[in-house]
C-alpha atoms as a PDB file:
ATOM      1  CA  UNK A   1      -7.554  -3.719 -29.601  1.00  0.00           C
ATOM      2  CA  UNK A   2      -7.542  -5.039 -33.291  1.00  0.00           C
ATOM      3  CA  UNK A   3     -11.415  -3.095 -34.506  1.00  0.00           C
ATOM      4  CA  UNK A   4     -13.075  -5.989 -33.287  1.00  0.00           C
ATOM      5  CA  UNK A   5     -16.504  -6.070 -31.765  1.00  0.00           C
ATOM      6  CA  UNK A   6     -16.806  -7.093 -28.496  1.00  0.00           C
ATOM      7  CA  UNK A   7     -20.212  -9.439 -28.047  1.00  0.00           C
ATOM      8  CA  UNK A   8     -21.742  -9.072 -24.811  1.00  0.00           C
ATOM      9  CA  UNK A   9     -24.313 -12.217 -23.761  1.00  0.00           C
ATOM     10  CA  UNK A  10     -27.965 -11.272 -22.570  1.00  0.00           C
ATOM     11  CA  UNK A  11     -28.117 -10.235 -19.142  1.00  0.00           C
ATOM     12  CA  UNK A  12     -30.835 -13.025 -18.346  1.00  0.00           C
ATOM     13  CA  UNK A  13     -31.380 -16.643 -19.508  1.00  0.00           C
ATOM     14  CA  UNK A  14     -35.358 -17.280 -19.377  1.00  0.00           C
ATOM     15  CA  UNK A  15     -36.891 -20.476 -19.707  1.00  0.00           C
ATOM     16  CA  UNK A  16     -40.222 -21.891 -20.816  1.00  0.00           C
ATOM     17  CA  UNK A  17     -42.089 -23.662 -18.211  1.00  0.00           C
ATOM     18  CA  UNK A  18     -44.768 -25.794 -18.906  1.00  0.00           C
ATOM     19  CA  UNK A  19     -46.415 -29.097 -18.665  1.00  0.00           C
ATOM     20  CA  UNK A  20     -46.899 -31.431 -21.963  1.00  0.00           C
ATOM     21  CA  UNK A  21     -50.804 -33.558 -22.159  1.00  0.00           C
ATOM     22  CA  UNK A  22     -49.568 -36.869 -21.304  1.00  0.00           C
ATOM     23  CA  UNK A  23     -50.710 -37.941 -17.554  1.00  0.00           C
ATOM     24  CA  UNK A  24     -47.008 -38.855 -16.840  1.00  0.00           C
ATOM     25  CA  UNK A  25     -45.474 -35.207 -17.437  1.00  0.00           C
ATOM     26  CA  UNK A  26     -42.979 -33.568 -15.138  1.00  0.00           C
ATOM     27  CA  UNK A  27     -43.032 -30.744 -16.448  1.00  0.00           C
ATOM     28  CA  UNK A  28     -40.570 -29.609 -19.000  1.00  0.00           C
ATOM     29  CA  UNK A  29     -38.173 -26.253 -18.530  1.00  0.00           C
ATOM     30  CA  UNK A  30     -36.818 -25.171 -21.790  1.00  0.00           C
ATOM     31  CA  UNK A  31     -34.149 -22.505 -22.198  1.00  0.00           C
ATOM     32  CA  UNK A  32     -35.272 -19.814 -25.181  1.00  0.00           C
ATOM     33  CA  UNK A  33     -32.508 -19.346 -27.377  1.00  0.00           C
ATOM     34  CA  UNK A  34     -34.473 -17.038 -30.123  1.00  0.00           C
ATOM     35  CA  UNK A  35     -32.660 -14.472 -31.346  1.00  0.00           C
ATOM     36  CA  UNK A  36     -35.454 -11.945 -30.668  1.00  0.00           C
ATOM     37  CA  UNK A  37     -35.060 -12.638 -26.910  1.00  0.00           C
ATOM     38  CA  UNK A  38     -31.583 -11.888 -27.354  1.00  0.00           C
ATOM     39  CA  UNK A  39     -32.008  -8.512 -29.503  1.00  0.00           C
ATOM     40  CA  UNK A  40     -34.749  -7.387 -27.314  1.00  0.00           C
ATOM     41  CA  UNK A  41     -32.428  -7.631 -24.013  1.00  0.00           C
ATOM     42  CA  UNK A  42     -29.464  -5.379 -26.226  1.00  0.00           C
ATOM     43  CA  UNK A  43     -32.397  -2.886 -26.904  1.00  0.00           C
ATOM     44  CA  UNK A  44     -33.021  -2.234 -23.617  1.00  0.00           C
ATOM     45  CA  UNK A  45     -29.107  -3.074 -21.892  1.00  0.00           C
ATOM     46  CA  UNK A  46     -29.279   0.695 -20.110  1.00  0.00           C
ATOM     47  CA  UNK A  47     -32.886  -0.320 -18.508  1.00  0.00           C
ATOM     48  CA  UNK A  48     -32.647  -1.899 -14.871  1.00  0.00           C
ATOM     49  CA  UNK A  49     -32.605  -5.587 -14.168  1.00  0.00           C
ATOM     50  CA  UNK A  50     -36.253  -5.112 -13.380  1.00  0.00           C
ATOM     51  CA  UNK A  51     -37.036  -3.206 -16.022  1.00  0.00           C
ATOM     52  CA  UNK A  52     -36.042  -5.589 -18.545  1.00  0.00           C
ATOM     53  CA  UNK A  53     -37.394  -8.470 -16.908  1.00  0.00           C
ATOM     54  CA  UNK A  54     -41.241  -6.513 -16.811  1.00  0.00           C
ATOM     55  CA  UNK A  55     -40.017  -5.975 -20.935  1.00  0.00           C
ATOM     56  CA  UNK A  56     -39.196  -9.566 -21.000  1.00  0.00           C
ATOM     57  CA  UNK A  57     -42.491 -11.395 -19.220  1.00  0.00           C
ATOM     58  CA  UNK A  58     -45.050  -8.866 -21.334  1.00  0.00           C
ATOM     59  CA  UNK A  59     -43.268 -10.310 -24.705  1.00  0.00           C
ATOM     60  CA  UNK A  60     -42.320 -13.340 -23.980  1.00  0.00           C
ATOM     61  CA  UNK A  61     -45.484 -14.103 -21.952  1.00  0.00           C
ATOM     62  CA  UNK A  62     -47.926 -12.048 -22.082  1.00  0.00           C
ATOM     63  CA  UNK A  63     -47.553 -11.110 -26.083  1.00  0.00           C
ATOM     64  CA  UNK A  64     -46.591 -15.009 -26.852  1.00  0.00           C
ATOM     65  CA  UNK A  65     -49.009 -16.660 -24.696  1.00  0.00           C
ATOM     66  CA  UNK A  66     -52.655 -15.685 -25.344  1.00  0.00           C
ATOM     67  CA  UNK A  67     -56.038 -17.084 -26.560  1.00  0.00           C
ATOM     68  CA  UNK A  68     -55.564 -15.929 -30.397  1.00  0.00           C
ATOM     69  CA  UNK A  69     -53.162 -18.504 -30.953  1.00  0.00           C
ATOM     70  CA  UNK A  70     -51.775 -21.428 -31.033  1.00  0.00           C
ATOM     71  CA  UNK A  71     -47.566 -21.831 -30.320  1.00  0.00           C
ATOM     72  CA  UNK A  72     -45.192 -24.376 -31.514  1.00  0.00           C
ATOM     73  CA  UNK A  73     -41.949 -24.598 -30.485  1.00  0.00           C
ATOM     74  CA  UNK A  74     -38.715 -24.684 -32.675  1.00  0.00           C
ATOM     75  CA  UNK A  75     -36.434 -26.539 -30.725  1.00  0.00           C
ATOM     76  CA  UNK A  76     -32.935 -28.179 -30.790  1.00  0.00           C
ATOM     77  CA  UNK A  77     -30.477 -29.937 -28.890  1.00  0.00           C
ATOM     78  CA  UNK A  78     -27.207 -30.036 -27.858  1.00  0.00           C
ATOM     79  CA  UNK A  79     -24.674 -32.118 -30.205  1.00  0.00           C
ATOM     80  CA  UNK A  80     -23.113 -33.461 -26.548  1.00  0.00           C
ATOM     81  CA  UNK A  81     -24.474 -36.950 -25.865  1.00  0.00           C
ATOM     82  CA  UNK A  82     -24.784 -35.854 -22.143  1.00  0.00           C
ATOM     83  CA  UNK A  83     -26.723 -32.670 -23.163  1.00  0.00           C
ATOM     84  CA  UNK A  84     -28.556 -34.293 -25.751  1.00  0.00           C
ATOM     85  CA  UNK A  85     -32.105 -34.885 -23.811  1.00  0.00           C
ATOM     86  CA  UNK A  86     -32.152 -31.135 -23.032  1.00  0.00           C
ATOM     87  CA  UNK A  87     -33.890 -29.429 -26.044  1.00  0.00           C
ATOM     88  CA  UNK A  88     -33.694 -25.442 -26.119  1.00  0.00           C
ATOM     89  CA  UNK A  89     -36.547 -23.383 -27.879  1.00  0.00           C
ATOM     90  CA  UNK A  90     -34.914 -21.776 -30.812  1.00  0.00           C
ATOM     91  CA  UNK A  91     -37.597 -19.832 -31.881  1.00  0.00           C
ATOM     92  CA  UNK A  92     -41.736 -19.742 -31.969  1.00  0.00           C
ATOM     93  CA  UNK A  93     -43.835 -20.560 -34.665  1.00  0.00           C
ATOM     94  CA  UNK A  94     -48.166 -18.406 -33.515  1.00  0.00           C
ATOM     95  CA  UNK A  95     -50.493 -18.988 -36.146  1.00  0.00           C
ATOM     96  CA  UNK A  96     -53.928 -17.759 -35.610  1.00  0.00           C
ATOM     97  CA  UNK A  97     -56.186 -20.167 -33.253  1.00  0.00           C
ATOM     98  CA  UNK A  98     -59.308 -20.188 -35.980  1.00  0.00           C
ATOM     99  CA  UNK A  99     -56.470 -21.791 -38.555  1.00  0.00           C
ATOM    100  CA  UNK A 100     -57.468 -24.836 -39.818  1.00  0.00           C
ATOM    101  CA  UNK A 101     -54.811 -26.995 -36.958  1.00  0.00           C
ATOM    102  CA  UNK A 102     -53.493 -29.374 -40.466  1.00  0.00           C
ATOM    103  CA  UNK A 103     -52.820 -26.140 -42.037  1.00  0.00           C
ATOM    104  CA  UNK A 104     -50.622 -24.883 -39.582  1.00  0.00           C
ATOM    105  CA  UNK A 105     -47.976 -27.417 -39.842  1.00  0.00           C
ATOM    106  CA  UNK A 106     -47.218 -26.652 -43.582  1.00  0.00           C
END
């Protein structure tokens, strides 16, 4: 070998499920692409698979997903016309739930 790193992809691809306000909602299933989901699963690569999906759910649900805020997604899309109606979540914006909601989009 020539020195150079070998990158190893996350062990699991997790999703976002959830369901938008309009009355004519599916449902939508976003992949999470944020780079925290990705350095948290190469923290823990020596735990077991269900280890790291317990770590996983508590941050990524339980830690994200709670009454003291409110979440916005960062999200993008595929350059492929095909792909293009599948956005990904690259990260998540959490401001505080008492924050004025105008204020939080600045």
């Amino acid at each position: 070998m020539d020195g150079t790193p070998i990158l190893v992809p996350p062990r699991f691809k997790v999703h976002y499920d959830y369901f938008c306000m309009s009355a004519e909602c599916g449902g939508h299933k976003p992949r999470i692409l944020d780079m925290e989901l990705s350095a948290l699963q190469h923290k823990n690569r020596f735990t077991s698979d269900a280890e790291l999906e317990g770590i996983i759910t508590r941050k990524f649900h339980t830690e994200m997903w709670n009454e003291s805020v409110r979440i916005y997604f960062f999200v993008g899309n595929f350059g492929d016309i095909v792909k293009r109606k599948n956005f990904s979540v690259l990260g998540v914006y959490r401001p505080p739930r008492a924050t004025d909601y105008a204020r939080t989009l600045f």
